[in-house]
Protein backbone atom coordinates (compact mmCIF):
# COMPACT_ATOMS: atom_id res chain seq x y z
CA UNK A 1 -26.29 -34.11 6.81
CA UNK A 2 -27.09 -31.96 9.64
CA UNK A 3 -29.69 -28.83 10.39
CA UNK A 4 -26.16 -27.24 10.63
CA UNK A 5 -25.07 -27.87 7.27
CA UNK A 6 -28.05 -26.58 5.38
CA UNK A 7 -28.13 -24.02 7.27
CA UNK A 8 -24.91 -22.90 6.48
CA UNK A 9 -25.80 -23.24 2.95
CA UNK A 10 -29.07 -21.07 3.16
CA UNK A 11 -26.89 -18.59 5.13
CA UNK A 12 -24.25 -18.41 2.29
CA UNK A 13 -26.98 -18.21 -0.79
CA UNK A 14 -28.83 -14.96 1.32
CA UNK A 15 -25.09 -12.97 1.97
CA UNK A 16 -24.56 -13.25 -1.55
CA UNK A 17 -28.36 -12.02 -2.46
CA UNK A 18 -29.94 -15.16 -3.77
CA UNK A 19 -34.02 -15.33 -4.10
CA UNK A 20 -36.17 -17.39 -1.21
CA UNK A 21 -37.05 -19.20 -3.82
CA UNK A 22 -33.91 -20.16 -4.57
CA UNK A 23 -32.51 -21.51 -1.35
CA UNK A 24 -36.03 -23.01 -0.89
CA UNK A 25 -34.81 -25.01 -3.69
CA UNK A 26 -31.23 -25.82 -2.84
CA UNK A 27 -32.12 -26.65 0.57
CA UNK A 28 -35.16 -28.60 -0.29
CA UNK A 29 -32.80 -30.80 -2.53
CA UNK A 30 -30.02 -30.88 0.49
CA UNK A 31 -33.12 -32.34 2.82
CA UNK A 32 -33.42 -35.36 0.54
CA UNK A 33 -30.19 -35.76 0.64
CA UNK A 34 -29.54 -35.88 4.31
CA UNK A 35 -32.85 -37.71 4.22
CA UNK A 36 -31.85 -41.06 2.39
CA UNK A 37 -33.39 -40.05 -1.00
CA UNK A 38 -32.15 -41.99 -3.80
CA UNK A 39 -30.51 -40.55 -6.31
CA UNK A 40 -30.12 -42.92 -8.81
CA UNK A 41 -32.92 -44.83 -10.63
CA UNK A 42 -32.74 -48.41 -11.59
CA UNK A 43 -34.30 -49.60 -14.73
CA UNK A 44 -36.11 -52.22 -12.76
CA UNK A 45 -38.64 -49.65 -11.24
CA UNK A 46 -39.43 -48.42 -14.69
CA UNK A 47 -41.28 -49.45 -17.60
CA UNK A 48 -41.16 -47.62 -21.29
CA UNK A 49 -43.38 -45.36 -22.33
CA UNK A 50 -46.04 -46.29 -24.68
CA UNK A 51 -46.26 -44.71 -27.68
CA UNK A 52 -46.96 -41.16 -27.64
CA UNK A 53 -48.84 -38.24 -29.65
CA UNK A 54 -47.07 -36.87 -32.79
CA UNK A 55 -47.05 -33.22 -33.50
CA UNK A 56 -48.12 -34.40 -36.84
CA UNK A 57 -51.46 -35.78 -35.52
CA UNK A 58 -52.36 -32.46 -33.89
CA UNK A 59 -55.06 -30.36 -35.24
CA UNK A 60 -54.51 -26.90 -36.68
CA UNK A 61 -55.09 -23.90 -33.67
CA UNK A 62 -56.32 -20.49 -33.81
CA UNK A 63 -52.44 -18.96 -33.71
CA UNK A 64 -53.44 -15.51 -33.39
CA UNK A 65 -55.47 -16.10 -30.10
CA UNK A 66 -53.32 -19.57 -28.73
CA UNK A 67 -49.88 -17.10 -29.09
CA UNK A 68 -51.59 -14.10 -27.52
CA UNK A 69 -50.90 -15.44 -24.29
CA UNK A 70 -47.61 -17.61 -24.88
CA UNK A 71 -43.81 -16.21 -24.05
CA UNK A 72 -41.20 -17.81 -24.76
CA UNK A 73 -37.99 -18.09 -22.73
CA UNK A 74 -34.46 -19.08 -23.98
CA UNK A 75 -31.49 -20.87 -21.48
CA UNK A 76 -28.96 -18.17 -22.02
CA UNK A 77 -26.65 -18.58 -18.87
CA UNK A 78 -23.75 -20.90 -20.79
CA UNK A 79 -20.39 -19.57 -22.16
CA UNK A 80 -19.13 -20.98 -24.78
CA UNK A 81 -16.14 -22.62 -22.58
CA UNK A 82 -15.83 -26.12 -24.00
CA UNK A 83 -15.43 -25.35 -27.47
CA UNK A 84 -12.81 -22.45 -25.72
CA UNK A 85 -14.55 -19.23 -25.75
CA UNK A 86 -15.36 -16.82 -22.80
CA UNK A 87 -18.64 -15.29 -24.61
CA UNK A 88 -21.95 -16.50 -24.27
CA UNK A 89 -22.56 -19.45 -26.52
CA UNK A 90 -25.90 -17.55 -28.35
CA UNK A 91 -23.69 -15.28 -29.23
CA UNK A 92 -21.45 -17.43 -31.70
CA UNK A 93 -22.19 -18.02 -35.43
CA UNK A 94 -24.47 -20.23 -36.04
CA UNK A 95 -25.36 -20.10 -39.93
CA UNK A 96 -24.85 -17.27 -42.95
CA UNK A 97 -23.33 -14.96 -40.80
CA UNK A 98 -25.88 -15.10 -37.95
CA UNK A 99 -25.37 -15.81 -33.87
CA UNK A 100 -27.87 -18.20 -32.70
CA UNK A 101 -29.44 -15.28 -30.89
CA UNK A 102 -30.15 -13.05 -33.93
CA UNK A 103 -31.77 -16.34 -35.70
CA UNK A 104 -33.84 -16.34 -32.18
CA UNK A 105 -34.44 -13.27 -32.66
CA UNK A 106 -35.69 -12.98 -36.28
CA UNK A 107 -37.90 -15.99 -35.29
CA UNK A 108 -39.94 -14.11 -32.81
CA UNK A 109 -40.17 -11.22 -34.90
CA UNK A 110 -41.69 -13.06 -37.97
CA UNK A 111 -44.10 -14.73 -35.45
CA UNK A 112 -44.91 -11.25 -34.09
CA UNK A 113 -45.67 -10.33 -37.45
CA UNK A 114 -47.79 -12.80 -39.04
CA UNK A 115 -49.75 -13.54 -36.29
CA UNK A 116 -49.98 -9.93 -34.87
CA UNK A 117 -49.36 -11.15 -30.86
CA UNK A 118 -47.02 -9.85 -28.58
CA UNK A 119 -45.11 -12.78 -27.99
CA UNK A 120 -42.11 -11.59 -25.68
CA UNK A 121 -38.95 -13.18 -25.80
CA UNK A 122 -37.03 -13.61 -22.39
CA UNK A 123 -33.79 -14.96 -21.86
CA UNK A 124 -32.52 -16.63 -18.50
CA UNK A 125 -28.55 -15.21 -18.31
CA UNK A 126 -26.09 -15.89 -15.96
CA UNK A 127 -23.96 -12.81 -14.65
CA UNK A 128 -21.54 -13.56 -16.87
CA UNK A 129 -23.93 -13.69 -20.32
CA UNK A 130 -26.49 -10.84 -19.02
CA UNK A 131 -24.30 -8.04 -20.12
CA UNK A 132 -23.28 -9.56 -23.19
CA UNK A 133 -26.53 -10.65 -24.40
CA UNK A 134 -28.04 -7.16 -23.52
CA UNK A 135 -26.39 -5.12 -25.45
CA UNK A 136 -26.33 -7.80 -28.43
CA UNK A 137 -30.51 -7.14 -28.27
CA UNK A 138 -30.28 -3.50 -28.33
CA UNK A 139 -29.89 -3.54 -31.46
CA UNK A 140 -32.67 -5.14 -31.87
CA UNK A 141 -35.28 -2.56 -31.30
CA UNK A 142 -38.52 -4.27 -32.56
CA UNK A 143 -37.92 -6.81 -30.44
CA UNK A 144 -38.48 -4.87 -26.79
CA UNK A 145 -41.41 -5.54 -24.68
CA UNK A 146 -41.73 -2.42 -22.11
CA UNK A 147 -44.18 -4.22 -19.83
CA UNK A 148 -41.62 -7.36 -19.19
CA UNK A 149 -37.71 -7.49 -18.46
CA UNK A 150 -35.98 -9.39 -21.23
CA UNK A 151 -34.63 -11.49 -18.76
CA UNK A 152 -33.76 -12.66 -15.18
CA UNK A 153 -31.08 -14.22 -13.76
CA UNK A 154 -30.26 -18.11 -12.95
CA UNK A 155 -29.23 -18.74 -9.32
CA UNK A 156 -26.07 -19.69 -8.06
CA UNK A 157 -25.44 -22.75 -5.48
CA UNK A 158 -22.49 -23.29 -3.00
CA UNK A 159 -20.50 -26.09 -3.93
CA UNK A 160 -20.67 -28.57 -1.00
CA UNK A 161 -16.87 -30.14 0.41
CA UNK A 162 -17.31 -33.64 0.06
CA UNK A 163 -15.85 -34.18 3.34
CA UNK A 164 -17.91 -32.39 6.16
CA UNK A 165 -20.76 -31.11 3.60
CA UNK A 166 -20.30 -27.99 4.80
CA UNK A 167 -20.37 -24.52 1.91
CA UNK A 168 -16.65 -25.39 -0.25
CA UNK A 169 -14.51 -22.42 0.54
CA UNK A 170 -11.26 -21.39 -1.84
CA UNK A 171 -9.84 -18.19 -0.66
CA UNK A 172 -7.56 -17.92 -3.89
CA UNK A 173 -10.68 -17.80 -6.26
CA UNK A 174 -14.09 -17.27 -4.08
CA UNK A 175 -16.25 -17.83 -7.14
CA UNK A 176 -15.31 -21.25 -7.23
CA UNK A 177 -16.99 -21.96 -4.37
CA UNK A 178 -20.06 -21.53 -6.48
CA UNK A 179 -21.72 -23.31 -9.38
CA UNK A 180 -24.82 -23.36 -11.15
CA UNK A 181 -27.94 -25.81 -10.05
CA UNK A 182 -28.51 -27.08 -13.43
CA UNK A 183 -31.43 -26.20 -16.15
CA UNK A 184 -33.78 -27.30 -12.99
CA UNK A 185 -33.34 -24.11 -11.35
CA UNK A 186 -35.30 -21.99 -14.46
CA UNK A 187 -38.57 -22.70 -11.94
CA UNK A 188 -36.85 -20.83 -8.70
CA UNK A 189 -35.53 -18.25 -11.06
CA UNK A 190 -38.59 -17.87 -12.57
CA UNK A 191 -40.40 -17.33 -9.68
CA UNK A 192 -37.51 -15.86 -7.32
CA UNK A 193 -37.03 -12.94 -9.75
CA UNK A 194 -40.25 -11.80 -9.83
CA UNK A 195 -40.52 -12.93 -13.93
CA UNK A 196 -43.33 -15.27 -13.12
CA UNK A 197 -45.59 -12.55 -11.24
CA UNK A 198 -45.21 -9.91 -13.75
CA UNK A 199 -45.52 -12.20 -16.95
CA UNK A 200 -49.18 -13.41 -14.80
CA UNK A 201 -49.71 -9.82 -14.24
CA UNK A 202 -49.62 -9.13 -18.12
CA UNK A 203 -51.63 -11.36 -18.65
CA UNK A 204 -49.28 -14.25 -20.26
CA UNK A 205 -50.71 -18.37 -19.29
CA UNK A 206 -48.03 -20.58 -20.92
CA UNK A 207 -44.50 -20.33 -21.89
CA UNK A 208 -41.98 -22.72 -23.99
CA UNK A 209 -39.30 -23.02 -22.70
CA UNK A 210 -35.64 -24.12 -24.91
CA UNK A 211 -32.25 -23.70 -25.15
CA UNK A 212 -30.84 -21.48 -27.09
CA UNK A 213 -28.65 -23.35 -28.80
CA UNK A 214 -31.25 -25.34 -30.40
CA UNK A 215 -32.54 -23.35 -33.02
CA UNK A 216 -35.27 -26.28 -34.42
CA UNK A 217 -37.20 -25.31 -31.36
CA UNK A 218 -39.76 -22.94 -32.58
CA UNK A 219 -43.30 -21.71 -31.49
CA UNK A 220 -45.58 -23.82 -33.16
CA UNK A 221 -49.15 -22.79 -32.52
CA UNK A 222 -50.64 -26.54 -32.88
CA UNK A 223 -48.79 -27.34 -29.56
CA UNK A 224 -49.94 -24.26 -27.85
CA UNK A 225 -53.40 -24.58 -29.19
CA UNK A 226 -53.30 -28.78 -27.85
CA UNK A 227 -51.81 -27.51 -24.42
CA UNK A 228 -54.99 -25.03 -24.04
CA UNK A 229 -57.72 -27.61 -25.57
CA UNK A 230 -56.17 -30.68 -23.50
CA UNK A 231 -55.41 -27.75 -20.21
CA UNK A 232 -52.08 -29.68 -19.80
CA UNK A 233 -49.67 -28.20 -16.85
CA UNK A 234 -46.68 -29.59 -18.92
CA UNK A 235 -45.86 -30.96 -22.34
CA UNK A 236 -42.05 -31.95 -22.88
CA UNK A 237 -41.14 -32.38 -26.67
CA UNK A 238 -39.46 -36.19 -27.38
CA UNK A 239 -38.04 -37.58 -29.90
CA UNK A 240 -37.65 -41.16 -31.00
CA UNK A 241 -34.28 -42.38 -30.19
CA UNK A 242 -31.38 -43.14 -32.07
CA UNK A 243 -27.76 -44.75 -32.25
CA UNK A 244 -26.86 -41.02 -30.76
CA UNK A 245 -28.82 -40.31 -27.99
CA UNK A 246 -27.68 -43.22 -25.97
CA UNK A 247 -26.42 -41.11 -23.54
CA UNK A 248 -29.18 -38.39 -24.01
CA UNK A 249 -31.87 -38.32 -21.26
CA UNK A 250 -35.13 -41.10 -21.70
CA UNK A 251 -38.53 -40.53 -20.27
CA UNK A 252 -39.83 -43.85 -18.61
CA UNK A 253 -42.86 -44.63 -16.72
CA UNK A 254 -42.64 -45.43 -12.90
CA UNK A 255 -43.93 -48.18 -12.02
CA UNK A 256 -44.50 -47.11 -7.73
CA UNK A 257 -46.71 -44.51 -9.05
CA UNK A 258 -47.17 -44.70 -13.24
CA UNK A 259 -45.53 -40.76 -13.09
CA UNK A 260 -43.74 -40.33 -16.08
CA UNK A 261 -40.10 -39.38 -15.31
CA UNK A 262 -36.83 -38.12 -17.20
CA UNK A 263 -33.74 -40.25 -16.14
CA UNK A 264 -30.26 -39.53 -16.77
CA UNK A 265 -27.40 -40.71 -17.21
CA UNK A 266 -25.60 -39.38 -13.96
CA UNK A 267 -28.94 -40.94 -12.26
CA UNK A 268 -28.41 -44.55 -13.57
CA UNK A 269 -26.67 -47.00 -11.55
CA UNK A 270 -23.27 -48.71 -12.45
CA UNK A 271 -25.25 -52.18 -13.59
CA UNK A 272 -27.72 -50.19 -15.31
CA UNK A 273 -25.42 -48.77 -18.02
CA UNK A 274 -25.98 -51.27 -20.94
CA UNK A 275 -29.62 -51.26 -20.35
CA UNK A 276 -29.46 -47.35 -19.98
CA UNK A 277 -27.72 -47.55 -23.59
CA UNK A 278 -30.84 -49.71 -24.89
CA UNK A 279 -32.48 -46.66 -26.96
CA UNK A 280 -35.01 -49.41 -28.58
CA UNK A 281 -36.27 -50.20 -25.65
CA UNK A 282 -36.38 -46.69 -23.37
CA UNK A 283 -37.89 -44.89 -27.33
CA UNK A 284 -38.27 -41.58 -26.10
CA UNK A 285 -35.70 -38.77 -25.52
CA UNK A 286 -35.73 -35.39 -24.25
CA UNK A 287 -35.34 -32.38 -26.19
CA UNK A 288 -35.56 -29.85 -23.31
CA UNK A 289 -38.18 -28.14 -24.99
CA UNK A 290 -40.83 -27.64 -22.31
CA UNK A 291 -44.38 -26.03 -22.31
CA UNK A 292 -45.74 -25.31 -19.13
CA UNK A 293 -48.72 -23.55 -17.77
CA UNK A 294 -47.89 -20.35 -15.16
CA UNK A 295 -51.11 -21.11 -13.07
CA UNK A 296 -49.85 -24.88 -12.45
CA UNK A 297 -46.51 -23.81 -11.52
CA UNK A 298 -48.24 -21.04 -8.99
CA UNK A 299 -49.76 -23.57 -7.50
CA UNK A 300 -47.22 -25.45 -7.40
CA UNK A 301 -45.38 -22.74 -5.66
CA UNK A 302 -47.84 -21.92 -3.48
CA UNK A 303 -48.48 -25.43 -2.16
CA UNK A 304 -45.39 -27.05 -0.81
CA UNK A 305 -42.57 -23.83 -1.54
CA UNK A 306 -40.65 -25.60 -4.20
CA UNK A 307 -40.48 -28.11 -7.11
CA UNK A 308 -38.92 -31.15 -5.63
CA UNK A 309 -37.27 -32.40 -8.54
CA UNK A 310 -34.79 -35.47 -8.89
CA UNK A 311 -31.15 -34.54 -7.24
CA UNK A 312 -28.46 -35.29 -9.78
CA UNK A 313 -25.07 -35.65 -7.51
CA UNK A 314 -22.12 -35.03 -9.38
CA UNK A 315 -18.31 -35.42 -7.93
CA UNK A 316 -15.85 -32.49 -8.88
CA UNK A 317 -12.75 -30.66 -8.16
CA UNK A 318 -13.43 -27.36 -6.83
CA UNK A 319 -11.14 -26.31 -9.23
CA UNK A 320 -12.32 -28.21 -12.39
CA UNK A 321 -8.85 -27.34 -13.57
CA UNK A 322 -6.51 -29.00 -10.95
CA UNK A 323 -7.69 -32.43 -10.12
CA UNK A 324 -5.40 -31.40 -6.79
CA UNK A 325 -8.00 -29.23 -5.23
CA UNK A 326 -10.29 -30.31 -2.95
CA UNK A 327 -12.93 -32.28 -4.02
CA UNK A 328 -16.31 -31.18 -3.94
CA UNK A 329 -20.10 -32.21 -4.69
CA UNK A 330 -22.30 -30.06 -6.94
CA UNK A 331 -26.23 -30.82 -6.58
CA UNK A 332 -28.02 -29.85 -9.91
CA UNK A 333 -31.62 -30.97 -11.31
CA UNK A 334 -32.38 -31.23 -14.64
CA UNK A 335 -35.87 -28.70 -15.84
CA UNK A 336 -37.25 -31.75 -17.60
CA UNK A 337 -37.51 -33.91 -14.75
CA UNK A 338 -40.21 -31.28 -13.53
CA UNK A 339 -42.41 -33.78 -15.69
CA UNK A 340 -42.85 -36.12 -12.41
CA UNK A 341 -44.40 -32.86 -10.34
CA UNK A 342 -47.28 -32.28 -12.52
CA UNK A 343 -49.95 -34.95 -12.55
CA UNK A 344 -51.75 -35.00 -16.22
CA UNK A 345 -48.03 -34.07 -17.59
CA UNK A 346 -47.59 -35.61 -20.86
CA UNK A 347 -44.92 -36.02 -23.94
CA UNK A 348 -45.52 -35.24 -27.63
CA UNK A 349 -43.03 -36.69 -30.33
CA UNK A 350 -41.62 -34.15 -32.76
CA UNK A 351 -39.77 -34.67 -35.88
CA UNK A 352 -35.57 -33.91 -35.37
CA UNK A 353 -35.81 -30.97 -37.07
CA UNK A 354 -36.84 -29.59 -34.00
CA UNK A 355 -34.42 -31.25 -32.12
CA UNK A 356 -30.98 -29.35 -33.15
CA UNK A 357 -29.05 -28.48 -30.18
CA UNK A 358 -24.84 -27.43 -30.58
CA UNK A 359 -22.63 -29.20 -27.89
CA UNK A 360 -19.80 -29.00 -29.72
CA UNK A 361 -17.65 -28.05 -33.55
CA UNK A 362 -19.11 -31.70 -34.45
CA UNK A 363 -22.73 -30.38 -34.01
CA UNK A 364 -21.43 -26.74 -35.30
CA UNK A 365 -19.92 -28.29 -38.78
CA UNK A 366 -22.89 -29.65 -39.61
CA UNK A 367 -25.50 -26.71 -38.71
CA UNK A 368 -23.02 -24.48 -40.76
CA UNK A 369 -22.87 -27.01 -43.65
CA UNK A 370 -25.77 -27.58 -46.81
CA UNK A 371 -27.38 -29.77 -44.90
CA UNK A 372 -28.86 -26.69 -43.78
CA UNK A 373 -30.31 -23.88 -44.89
CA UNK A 374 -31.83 -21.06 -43.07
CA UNK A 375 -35.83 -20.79 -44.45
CA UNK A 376 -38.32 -18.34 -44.32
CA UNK A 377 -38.83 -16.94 -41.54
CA UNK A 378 -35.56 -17.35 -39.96
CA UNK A 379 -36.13 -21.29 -39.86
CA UNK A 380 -33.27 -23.48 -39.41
CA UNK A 381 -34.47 -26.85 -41.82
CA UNK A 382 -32.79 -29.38 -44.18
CA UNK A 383 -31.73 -28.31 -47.53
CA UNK A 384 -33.94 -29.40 -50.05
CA UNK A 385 -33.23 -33.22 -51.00
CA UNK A 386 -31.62 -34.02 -47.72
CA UNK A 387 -33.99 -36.68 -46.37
CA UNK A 388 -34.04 -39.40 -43.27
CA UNK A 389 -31.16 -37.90 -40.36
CA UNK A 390 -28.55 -35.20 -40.89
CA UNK A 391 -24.36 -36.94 -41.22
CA UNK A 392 -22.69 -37.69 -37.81
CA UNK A 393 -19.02 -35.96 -37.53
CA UNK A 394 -16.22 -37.02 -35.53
CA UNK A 395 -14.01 -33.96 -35.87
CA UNK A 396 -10.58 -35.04 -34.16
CA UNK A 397 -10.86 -32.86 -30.48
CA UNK A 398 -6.87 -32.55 -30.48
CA UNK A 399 -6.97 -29.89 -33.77
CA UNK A 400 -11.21 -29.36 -33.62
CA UNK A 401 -12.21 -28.76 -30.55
CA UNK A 402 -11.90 -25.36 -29.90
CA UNK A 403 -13.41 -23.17 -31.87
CA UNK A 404 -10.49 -21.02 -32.68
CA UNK A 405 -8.61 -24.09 -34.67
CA UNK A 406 -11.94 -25.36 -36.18
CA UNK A 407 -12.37 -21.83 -37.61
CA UNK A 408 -9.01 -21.79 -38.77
CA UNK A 409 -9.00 -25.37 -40.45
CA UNK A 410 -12.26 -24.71 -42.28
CA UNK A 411 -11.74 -21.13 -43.22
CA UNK A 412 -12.65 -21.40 -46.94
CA UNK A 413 -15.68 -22.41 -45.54
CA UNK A 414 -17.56 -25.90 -44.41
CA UNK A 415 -17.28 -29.04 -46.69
CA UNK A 416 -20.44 -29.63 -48.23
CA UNK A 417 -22.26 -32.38 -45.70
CA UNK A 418 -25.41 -32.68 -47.66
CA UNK A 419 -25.04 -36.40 -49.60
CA UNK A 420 -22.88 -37.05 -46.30
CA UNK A 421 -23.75 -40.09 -44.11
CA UNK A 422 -20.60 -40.00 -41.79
CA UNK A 423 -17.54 -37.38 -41.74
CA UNK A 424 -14.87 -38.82 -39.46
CA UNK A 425 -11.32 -37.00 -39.13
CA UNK A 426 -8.32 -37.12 -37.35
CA UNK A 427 -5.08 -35.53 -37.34
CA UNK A 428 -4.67 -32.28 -38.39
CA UNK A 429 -6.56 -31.41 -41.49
CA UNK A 430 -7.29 -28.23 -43.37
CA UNK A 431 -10.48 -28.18 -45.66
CA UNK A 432 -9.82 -26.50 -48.83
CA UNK A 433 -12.82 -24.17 -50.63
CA UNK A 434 -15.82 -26.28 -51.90
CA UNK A 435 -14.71 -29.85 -50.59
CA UNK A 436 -17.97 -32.10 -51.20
CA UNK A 437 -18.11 -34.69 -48.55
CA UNK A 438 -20.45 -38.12 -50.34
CA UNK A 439 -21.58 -41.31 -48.33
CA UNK A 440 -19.43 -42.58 -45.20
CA UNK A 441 -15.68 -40.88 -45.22
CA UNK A 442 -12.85 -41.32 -42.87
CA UNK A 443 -9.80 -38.82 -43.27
CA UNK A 444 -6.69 -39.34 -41.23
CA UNK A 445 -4.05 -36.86 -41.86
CA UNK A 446 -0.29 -37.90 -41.77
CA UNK A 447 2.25 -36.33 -38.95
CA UNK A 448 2.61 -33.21 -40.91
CA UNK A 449 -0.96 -32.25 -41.32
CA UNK A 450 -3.12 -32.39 -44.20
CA UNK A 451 -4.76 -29.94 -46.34
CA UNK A 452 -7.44 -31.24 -48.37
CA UNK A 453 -7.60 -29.02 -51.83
CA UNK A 454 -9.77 -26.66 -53.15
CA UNK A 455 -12.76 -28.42 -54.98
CA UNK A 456 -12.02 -31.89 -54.18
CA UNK A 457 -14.73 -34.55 -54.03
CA UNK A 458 -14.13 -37.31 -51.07
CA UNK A 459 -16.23 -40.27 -51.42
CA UNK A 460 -17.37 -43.25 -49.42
CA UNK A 461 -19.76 -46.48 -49.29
């Protein structure tokens, strides 16, 4: 890769208004590409992690004076698009009538409350969610802080031709040419919008940082009140691993330098995969729920321009609808892997409760279901009796998948999921009102559909 290339790329990203700090970024990332940089990590220059503090362990914190100088930002730039929406994602149901972002919402507010801080909540959109989202909190009064925007906008990156490297270009549909950089670019943004300074210039040290579809992830003063006592730059929430996070992202320890890093699974080599799989062995998984201290990341900043963080290299169409167009390479970085930039970074383990993030109707059924209920204080936690991990659904994609026919084939509302260990269907089926779901249940429905009746109790070992 040539001067010329990047060049073009920085030249492309300031026409169409993007922050220094953002092309800093993208053409820091470009560098290490041209440069030889590997991209992918093989298990054999890692080592697992030993094991790790448990939020459980931590003592209790001063909330009142650890929140005071806490925010909290939400990932808010995703639509909705692979469950077949055009809306922002926080803006679908999550539970009893409630978007993930009014749960988010009534979260803060309670914390505001008790604790009496100001506790800002600030949402990175993309230009297609900051509207939306917008007016959704205007009707949330309470929740305004006049000193800070309520949010700042993601950064966009020029797709790359895979051919000469050069900016993609597609006439018929410019925007194409563009994509995002990933949850990794939340540090440019943060910075290139001006959020950081004026958050620093109120007077805020630390923010958590989440996605907003993972409505587990709430303030919890004992982690703020260990990141001041310990002065970490950077905690990253884990949990232990399961059967389903095989294909989540693992922290591991390098062994070149004994930096803790996130690896994943776009970054792992072809002969890697089984070993990448081997969640006994690589025990902790990210949760992308991040704590990080302003002044480090100033410094950061201020010292070498950019966070260097891991390139992830993915190959697309520049039309991810027509495998005919021309391919393409999209260069995105994952926030998390920020963890190998900040020397005394470490990991705490967290119980799953905090780890609830909706990637699909599988992960929607079940947040909807019993197995949930929405607390006090807006939180989302088990129903009472519902111990040990929440039931894994396999909803058939064909008839589930958008969220249009999953609506429509559990509109009497969600089977009950709570003495569930395993819901697996396929075919189309239609739940019925008050359908309990027990133990480990397969339902295949026949050519012509099934429709499972009111009331009806399905049971398995």
């Amino acid at each position: 890769m040539s001067d010329e290339q990047i060049d073009a790329a920085a030249t492309k990203m300031r026409a169409a208004g993007q922050s220094e700090a953002a092309i800093r970024q993208f053409t820091s990332a470009l560098e290490r590409v041209r440069n030889g940089v590997a991209t992918l990590i093989p298990s054999s220059e890692l080592e697992p992690v030993p094991d790790v503090p448990e939020l459980d362990e931590l003592p209790g914190a001063d909330a009142a004076m650890v929140l005071e100088r806490l925010a909290v930002i939400r990932l808010n730039g995703g639509l909705a698009t692979s469950m077949g929406l055009q809306e922002p994602k926080s803006l679908l149901e999550a539970r009893d009538g409630r978007s993930f972002l009014q749960i988010i919402v009534g979260q803060t507010l309670a914390l505001r409350r008790r604790h009496g801080v100001r506790l800002p909540l600030i949402l990175m959109n993309s230009t297609a969610t900051c509207a939306p989202t917008r007016d959704a909190l205007a009707q949330s009064t309470e929740l305004s802080t006049p000193e800070l925007p309520p949010d700042f906008l993601q950064s966009m990156v020029p797709k790359l031709d895979a051919e000469t490297m050069l900016p993609a270009r597609w006439p018929a549909a410019p925007a194409l040419e563009w994509c995002p950089p990933g949850h990794g670019d939340v540090y440019g943004a943060l910075v290139g919008s001006g959020m950081l300074e004026a958050l620093r210039d109120q007077g805020f040290r630390y923010v958590m940082i989440a996605n907003s579809d993972n409505l587990g992830a709430v303030v919890d003063a004992r982690i703020a009140g260990h990141m001041v006592r310990e002065q970490l730059p950077f905690l990253m929430e884990v949990v232990r691993g399961t059967a389903a996070d095989r294909k989540g992202g693992h922290i591991a320890r390098r062994l070149s330098d004994g930096r803790l890093i996130l690896r994943e699974t776009a970054q792992t080599p072809p002969e890697d995969e089984e070993s990448f799989r081997d969640y006994t062995r690589w025990r902790y998984y990210n949760t992308n729920s991040l704590w990080i201290d302003l002044a480090a990341l100033e410094v950061r900043f201020a010292d070498d321009g950019a966070l260097e963080l891991p390139v992830i290299v993915n190959h697309k169409t520049i039309d991810p609808r027509d495998s005919s167009s021309p391919p393409v390479l999209q260069l995105e970085s994952a926030m998390g892997a920020a963890i190998g930039s900040f020397p005394g970074a470490q990991l705490l383990q967290v119980p799953r409760t905090r780890f609830v993030p909706v990637k699909t109707t599988d992960d929607l059924l079940v947040l909807r279901s019993d197995a949930y209920r929405l607390g006090d204080e807006f939180h989302v936690e088990p129903a009472p009796g519902v111990d040990g991990e929440m039931p894994l659904v396999a909803l058939d994609k064909r008839y589930f998948g958008m969220i249009e026919d999953f609506e429509r084939r559990i509109a009497a509302g969600p089977p009950s999921l709570r003495d569930a260990q395993r819901l697996a269907v396929e075919g189309d089926v239609h739940f019925g009102a008050g359908v309990v779901v027990r133990g480990d249940v397969e339902v295949a429905a026949p050519p012509e559909g099934l429709r499972i009746a009111d009331g009806t109790v399905l049971t398995g070992p």
